[in-house]
PDB file of N, CA and C in Angstrom:
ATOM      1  N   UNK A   1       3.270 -18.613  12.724  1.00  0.00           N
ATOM      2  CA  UNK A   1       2.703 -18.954  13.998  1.00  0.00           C
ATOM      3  C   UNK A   1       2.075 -17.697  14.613  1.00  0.00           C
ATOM      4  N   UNK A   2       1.075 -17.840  15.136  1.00  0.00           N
ATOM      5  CA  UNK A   2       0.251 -16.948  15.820  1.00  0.00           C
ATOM      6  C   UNK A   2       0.306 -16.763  17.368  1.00  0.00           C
ATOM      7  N   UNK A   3      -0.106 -15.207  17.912  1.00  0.00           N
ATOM      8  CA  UNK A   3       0.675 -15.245  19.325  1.00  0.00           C
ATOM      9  C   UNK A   3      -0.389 -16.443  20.397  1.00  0.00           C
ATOM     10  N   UNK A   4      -0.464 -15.954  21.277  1.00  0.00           N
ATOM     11  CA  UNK A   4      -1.412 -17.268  22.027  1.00  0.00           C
ATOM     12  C   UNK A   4      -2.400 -16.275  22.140  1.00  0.00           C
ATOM     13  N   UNK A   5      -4.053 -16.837  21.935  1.00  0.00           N
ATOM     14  CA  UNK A   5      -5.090 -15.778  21.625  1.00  0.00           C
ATOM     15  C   UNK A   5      -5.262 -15.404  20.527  1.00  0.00           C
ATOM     16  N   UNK A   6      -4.545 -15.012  19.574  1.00  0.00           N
ATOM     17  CA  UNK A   6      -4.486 -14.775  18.563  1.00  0.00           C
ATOM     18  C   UNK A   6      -5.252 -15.632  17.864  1.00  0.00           C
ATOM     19  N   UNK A   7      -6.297 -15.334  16.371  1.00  0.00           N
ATOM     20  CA  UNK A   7      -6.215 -16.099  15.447  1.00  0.00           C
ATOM     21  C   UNK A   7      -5.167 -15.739  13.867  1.00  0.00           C
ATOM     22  N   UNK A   8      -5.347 -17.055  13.061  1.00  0.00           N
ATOM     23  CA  UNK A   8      -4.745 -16.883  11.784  1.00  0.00           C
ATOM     24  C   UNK A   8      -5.101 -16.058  10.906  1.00  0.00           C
ATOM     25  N   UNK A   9      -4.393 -15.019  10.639  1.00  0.00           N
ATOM     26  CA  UNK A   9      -5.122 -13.925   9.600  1.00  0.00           C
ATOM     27  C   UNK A   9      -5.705 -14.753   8.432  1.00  0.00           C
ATOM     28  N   UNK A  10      -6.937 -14.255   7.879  1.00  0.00           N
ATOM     29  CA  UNK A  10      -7.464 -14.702   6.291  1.00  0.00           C
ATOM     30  C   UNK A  10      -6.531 -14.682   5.473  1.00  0.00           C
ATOM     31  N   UNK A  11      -6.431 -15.399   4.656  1.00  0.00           N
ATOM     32  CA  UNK A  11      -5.936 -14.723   3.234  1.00  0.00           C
ATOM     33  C   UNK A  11      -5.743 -13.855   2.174  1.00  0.00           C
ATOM     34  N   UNK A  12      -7.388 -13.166   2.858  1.00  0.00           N
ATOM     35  CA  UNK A  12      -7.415 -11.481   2.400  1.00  0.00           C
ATOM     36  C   UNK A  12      -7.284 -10.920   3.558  1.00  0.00           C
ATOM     37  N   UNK A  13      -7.003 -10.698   4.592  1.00  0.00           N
ATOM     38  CA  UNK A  13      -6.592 -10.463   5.555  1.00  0.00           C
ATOM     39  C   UNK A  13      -5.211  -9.787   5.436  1.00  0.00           C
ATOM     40  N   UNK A  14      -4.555 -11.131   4.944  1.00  0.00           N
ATOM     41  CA  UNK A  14      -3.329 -11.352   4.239  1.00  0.00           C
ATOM     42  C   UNK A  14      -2.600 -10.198   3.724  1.00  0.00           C
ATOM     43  N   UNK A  15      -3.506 -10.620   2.171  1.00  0.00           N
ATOM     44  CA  UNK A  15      -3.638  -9.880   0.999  1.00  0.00           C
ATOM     45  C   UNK A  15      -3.212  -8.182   1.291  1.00  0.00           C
ATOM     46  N   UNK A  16      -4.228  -7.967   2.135  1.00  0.00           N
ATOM     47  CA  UNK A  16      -4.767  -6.716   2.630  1.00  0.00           C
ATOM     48  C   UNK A  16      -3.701  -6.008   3.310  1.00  0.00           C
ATOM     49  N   UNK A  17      -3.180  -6.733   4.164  1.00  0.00           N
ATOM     50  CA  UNK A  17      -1.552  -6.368   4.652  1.00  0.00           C
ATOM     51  C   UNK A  17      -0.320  -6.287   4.293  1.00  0.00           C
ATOM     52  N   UNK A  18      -0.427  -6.847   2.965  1.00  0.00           N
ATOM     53  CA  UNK A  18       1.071  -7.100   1.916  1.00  0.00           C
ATOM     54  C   UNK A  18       0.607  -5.858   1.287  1.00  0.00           C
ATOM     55  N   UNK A  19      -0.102  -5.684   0.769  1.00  0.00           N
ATOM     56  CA  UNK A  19      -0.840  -4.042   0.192  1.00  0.00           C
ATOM     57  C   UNK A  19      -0.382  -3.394   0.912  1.00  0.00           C
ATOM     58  N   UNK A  20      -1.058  -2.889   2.260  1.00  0.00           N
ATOM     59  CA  UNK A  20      -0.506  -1.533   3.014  1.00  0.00           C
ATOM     60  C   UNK A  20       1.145  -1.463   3.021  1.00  0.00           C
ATOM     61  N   UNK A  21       2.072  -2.834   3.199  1.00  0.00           N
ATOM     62  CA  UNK A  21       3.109  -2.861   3.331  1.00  0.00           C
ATOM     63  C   UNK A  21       4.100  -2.012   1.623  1.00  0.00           C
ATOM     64  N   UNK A  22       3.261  -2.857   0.741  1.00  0.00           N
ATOM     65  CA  UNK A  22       3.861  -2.003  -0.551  1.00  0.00           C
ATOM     66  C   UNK A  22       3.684  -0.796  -0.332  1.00  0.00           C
ATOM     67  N   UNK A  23       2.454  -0.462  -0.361  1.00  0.00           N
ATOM     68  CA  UNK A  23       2.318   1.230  -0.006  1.00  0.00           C
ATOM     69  C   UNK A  23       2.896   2.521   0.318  1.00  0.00           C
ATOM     70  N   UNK A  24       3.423   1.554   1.753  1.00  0.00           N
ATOM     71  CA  UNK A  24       4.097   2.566   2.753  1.00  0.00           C
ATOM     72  C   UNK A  24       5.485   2.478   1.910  1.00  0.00           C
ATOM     73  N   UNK A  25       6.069   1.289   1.633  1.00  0.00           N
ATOM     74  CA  UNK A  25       7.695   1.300   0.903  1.00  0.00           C
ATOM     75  C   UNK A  25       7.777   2.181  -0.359  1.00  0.00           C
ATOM     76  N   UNK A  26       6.363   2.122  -0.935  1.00  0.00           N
ATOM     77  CA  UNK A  26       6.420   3.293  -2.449  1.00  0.00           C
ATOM     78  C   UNK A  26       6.482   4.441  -1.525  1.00  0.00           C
ATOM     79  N   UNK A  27       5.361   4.874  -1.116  1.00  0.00           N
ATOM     80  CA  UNK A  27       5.723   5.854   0.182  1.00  0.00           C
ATOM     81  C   UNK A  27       6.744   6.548   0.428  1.00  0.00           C
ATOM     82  N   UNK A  28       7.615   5.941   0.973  1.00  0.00           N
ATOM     83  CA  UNK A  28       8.774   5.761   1.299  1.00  0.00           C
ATOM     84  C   UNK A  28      10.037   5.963   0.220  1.00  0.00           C
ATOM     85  N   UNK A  29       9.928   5.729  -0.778  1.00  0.00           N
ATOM     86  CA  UNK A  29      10.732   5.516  -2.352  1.00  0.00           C
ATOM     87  C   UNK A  29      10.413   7.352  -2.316  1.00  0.00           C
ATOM     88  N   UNK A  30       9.538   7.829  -2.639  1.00  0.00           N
ATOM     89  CA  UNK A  30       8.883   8.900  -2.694  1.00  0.00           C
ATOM     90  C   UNK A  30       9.438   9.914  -1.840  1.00  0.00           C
ATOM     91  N   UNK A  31       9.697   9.521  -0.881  1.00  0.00           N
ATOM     92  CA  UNK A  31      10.645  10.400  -0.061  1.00  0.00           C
ATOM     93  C   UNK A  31       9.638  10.831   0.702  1.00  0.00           C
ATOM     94  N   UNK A  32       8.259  10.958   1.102  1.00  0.00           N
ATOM     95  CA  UNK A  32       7.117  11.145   1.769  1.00  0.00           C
ATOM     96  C   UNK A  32       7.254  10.844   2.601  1.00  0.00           C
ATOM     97  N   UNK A  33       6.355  11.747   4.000  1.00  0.00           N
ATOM     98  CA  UNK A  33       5.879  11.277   4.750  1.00  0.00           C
ATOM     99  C   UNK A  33       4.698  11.096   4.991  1.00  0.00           C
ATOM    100  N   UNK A  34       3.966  10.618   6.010  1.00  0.00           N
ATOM    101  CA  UNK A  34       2.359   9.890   5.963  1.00  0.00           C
ATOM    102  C   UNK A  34       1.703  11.437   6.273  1.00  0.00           C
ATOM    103  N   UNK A  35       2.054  12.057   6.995  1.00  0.00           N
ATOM    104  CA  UNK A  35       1.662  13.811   6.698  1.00  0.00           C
ATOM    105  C   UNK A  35       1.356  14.559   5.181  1.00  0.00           C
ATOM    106  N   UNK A  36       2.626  13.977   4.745  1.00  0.00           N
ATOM    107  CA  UNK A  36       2.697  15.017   3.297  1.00  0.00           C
ATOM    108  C   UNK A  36       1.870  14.439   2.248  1.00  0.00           C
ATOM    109  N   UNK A  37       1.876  12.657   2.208  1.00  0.00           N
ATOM    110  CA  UNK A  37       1.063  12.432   1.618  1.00  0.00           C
ATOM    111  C   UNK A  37      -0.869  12.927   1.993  1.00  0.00           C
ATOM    112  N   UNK A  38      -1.201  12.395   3.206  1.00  0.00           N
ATOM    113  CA  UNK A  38      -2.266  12.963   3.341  1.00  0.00           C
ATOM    114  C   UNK A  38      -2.999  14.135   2.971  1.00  0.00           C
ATOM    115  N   UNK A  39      -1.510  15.282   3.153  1.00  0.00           N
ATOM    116  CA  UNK A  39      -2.324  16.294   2.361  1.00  0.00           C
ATOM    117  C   UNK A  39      -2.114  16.859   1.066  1.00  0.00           C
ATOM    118  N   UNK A  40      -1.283  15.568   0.635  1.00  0.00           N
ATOM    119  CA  UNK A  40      -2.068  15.897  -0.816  1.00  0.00           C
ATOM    120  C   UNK A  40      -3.126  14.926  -1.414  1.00  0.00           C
ATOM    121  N   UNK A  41      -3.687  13.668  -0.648  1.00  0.00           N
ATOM    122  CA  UNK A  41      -4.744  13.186  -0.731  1.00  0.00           C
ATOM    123  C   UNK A  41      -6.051  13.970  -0.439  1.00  0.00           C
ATOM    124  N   UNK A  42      -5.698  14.869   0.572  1.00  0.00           N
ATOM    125  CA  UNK A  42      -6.602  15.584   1.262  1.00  0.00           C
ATOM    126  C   UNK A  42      -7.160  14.780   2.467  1.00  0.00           C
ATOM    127  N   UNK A  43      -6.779  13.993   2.549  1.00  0.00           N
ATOM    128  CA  UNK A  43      -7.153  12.799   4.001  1.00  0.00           C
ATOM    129  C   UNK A  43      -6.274  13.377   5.118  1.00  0.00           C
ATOM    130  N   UNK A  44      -6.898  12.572   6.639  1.00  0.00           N
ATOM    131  CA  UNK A  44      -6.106  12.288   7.165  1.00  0.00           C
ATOM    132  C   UNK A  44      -4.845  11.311   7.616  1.00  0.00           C
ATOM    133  N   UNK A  45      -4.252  11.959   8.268  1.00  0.00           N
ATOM    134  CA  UNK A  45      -2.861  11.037   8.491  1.00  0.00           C
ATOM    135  C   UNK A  45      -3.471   9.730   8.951  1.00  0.00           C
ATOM    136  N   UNK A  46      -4.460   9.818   9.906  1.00  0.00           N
ATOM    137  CA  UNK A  46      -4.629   8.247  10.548  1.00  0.00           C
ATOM    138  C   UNK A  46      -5.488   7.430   9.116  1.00  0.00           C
ATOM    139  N   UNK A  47      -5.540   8.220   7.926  1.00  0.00           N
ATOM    140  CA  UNK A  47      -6.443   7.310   6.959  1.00  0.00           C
ATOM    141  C   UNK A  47      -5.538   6.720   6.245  1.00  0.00           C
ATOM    142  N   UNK A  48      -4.088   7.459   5.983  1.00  0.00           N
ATOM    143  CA  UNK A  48      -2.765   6.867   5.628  1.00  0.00           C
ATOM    144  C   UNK A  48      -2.361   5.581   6.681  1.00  0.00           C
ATOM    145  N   UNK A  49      -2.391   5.999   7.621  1.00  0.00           N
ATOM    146  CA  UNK A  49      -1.651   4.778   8.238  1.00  0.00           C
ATOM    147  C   UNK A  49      -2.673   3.347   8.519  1.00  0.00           C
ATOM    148  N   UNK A  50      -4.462   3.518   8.341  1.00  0.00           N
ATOM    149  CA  UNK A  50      -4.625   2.876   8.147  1.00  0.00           C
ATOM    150  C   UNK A  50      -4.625   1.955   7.127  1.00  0.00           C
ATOM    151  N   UNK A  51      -4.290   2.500   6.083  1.00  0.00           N
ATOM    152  CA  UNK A  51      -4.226   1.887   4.979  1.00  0.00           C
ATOM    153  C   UNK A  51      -2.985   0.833   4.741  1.00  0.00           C
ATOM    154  N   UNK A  52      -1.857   1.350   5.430  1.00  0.00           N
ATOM    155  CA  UNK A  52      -0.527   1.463   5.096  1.00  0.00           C
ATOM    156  C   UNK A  52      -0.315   0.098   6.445  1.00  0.00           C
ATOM    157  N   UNK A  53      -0.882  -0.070   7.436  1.00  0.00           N
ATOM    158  CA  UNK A  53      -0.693  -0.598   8.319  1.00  0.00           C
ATOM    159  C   UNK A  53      -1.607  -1.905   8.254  1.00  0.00           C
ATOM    160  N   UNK A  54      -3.154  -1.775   8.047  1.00  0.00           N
ATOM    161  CA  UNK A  54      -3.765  -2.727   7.441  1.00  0.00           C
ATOM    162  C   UNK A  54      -4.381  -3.059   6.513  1.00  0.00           C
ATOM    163  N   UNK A  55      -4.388  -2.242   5.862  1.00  0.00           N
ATOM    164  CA  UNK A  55      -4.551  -2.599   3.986  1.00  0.00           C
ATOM    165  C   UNK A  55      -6.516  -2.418   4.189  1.00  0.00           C
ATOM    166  N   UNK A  56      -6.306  -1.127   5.012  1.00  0.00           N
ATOM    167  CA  UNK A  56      -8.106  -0.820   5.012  1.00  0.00           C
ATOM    168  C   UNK A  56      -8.365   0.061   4.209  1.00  0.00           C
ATOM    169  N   UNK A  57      -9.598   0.019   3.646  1.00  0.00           N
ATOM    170  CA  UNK A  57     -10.289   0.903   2.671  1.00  0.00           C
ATOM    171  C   UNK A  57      -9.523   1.355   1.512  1.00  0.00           C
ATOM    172  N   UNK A  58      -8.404  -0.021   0.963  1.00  0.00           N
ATOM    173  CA  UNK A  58      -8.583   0.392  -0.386  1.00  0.00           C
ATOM    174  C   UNK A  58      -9.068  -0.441  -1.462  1.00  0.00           C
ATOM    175  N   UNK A  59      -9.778   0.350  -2.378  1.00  0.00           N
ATOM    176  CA  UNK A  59      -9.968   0.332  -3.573  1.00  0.00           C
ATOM    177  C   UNK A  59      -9.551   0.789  -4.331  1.00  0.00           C
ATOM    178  N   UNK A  60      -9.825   0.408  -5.818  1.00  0.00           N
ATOM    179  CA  UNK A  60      -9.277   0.442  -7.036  1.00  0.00           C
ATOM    180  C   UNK A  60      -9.169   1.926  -7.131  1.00  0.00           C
ATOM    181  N   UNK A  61     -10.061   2.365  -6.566  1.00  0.00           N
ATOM    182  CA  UNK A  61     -10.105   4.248  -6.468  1.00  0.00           C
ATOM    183  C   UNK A  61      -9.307   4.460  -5.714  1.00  0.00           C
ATOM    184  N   UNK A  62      -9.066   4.216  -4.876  1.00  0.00           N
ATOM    185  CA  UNK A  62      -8.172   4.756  -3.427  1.00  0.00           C
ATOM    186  C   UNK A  62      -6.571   4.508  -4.147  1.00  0.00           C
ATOM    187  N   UNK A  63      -6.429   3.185  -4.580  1.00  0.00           N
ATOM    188  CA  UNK A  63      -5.284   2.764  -5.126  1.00  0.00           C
ATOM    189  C   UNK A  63      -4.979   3.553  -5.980  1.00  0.00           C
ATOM    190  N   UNK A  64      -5.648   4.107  -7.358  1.00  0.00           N
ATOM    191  CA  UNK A  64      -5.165   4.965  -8.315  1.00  0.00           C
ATOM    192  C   UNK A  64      -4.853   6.100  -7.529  1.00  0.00           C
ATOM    193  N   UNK A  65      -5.671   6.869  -6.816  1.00  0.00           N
ATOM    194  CA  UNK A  65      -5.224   8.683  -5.852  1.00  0.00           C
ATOM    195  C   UNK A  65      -4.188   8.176  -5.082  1.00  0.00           C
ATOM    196  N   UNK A  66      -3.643   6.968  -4.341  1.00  0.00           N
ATOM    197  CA  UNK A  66      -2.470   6.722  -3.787  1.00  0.00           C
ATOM    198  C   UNK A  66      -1.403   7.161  -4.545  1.00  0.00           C
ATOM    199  N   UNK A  67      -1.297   6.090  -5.433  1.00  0.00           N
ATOM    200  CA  UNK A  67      -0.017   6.218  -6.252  1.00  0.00           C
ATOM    201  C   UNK A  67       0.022   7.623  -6.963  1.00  0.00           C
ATOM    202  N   UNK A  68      -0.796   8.140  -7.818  1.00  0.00           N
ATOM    203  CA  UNK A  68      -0.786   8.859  -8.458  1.00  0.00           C
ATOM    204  C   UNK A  68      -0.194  10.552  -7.169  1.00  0.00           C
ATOM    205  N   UNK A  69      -0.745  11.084  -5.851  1.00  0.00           N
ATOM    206  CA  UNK A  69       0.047  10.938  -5.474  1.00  0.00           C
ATOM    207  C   UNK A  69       1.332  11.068  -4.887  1.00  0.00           C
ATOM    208  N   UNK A  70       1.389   9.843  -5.230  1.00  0.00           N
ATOM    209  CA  UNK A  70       3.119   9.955  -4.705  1.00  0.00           C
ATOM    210  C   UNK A  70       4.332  10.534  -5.861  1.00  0.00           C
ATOM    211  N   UNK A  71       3.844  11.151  -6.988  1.00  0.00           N
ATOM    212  CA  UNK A  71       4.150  11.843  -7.957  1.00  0.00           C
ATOM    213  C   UNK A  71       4.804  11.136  -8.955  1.00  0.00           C
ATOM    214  N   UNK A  72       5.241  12.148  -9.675  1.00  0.00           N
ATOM    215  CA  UNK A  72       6.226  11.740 -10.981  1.00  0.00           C
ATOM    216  C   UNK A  72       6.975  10.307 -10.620  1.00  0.00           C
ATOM    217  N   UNK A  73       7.145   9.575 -11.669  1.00  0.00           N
ATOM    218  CA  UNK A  73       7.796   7.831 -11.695  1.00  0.00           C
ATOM    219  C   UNK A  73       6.960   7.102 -11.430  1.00  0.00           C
ATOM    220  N   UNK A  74       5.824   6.831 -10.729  1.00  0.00           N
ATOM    221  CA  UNK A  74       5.417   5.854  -9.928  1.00  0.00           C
ATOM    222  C   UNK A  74       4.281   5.633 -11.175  1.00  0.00           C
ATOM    223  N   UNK A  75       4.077   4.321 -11.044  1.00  0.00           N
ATOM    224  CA  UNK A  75       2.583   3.937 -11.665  1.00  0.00           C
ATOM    225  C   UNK A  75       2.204   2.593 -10.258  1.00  0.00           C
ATOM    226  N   UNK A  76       1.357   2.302 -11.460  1.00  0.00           N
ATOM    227  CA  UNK A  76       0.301   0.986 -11.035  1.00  0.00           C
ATOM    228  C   UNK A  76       0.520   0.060 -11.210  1.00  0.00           C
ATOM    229  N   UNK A  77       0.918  -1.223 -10.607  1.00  0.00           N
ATOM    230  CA  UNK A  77       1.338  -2.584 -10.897  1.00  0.00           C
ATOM    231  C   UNK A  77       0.074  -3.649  -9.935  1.00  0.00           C
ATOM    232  N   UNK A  78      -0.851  -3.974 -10.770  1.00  0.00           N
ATOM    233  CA  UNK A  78      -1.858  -4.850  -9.933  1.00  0.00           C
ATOM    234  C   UNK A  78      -1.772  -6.292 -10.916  1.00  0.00           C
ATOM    235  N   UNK A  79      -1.170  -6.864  -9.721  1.00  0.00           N
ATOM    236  CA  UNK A  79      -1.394  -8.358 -10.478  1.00  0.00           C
ATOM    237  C   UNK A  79      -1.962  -9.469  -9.734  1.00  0.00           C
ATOM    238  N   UNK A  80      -3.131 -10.088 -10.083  1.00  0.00           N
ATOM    239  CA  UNK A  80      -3.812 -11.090  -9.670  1.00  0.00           C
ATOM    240  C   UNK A  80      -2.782 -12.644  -9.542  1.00  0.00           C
ATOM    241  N   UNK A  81      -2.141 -13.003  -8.363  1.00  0.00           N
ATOM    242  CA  UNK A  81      -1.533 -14.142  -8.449  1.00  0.00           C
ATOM    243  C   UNK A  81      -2.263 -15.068  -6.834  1.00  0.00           C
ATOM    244  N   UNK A  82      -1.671 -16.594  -7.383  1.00  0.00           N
ATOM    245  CA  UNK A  82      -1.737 -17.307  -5.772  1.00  0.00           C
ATOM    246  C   UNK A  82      -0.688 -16.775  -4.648  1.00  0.00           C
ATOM    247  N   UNK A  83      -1.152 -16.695  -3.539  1.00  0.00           N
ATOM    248  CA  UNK A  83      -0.732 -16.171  -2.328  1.00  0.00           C
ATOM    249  C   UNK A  83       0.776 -16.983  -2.495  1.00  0.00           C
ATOM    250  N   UNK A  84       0.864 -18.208  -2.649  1.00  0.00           N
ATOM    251  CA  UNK A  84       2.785 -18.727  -2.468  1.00  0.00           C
ATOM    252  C   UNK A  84       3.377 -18.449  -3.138  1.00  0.00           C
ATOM    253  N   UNK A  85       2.990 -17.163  -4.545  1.00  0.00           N
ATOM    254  CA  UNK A  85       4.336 -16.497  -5.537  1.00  0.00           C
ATOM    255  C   UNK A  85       4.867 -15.699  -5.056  1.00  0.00           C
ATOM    256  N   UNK A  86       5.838 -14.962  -5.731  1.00  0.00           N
ATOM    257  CA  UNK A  86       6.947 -13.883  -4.969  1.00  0.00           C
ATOM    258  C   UNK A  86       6.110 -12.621  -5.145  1.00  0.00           C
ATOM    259  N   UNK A  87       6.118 -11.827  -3.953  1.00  0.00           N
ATOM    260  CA  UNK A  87       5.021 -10.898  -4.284  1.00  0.00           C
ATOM    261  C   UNK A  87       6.088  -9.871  -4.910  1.00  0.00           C
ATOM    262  N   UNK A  88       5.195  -8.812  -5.859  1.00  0.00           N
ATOM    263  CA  UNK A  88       6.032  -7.917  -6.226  1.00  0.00           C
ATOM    264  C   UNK A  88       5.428  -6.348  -5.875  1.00  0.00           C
ATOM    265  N   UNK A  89       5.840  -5.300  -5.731  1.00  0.00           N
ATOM    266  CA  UNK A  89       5.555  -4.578  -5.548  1.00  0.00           C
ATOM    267  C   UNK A  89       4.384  -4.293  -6.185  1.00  0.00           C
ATOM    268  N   UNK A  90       3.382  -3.198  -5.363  1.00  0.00           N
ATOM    269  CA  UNK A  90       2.444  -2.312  -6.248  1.00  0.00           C
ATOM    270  C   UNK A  90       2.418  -1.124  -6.974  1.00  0.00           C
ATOM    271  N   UNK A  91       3.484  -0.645  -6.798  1.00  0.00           N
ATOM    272  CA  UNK A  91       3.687   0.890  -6.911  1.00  0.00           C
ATOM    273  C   UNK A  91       5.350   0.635  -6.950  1.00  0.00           C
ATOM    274  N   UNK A  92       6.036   1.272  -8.320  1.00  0.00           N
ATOM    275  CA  UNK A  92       7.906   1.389  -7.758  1.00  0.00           C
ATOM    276  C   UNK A  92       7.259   2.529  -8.621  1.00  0.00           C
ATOM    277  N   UNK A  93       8.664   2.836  -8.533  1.00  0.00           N
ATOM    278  CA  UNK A  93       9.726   4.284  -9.378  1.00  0.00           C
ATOM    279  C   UNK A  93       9.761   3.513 -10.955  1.00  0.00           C
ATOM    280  N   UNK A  94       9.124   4.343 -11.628  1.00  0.00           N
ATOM    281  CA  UNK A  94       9.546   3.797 -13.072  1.00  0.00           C
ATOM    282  C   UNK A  94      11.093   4.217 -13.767  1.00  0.00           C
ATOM    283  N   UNK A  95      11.666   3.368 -14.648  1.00  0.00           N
ATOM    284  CA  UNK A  95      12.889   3.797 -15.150  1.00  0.00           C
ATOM    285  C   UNK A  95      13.377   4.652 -15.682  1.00  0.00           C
ATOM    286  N   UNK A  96      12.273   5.397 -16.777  1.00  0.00           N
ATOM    287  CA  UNK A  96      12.384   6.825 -17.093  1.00  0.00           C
ATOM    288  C   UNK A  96      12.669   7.951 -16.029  1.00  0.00           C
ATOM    289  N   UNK A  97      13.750   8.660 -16.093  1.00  0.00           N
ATOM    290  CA  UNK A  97      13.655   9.942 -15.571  1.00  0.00           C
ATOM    291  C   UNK A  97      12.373  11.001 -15.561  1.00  0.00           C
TER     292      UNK A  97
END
């Protein structure tokens, strides 16, 4: 349900926001903060949190320098599914040490 005024986010809208949300939790796994990552993106902090908050300006490029990164363990998990499956992360800690 939407607030009053509000409209219904898109579906990539959606999309776009379940993204930033993985993000910030790999992020987060990482032990990072939206500072530390930035500078080792070389971005700014507000380009992290836009991303992380509404799933702006990424691409397939942006996505690989994200993860990559957030260092050692982490890869890339992009999977094309319908919006009502269980979403799974984009980015974890891989099992190898």
């Amino acid at each position: 349900m939407t607030k009053k005024g509000q409209r219904k986010a898109t579906p990539e809208e959606a999309a776009a926001k379940a993204l930033g949300r993985q993000l910030l939790e790999a992020r987060q796994a990482a032990g990072l903060t939206q500072q530390d990552l930035a500078k080792r993106l070389g971005v700014s902090q507000s380009w992290i949190v836009r991303i992380e908050k509404h799933g702006i300006d990424v691409t397939l490029a942006t996505l690989r320098r994200y993860v990559k990164a957030l260092g050692e363990g982490f890869e890339r998990v992009v999977e094309v599914r319908r919006p009502e499956q269980q979403k799974e992360p984009i980015a974890y800690p891989s099992a190898s040490p």
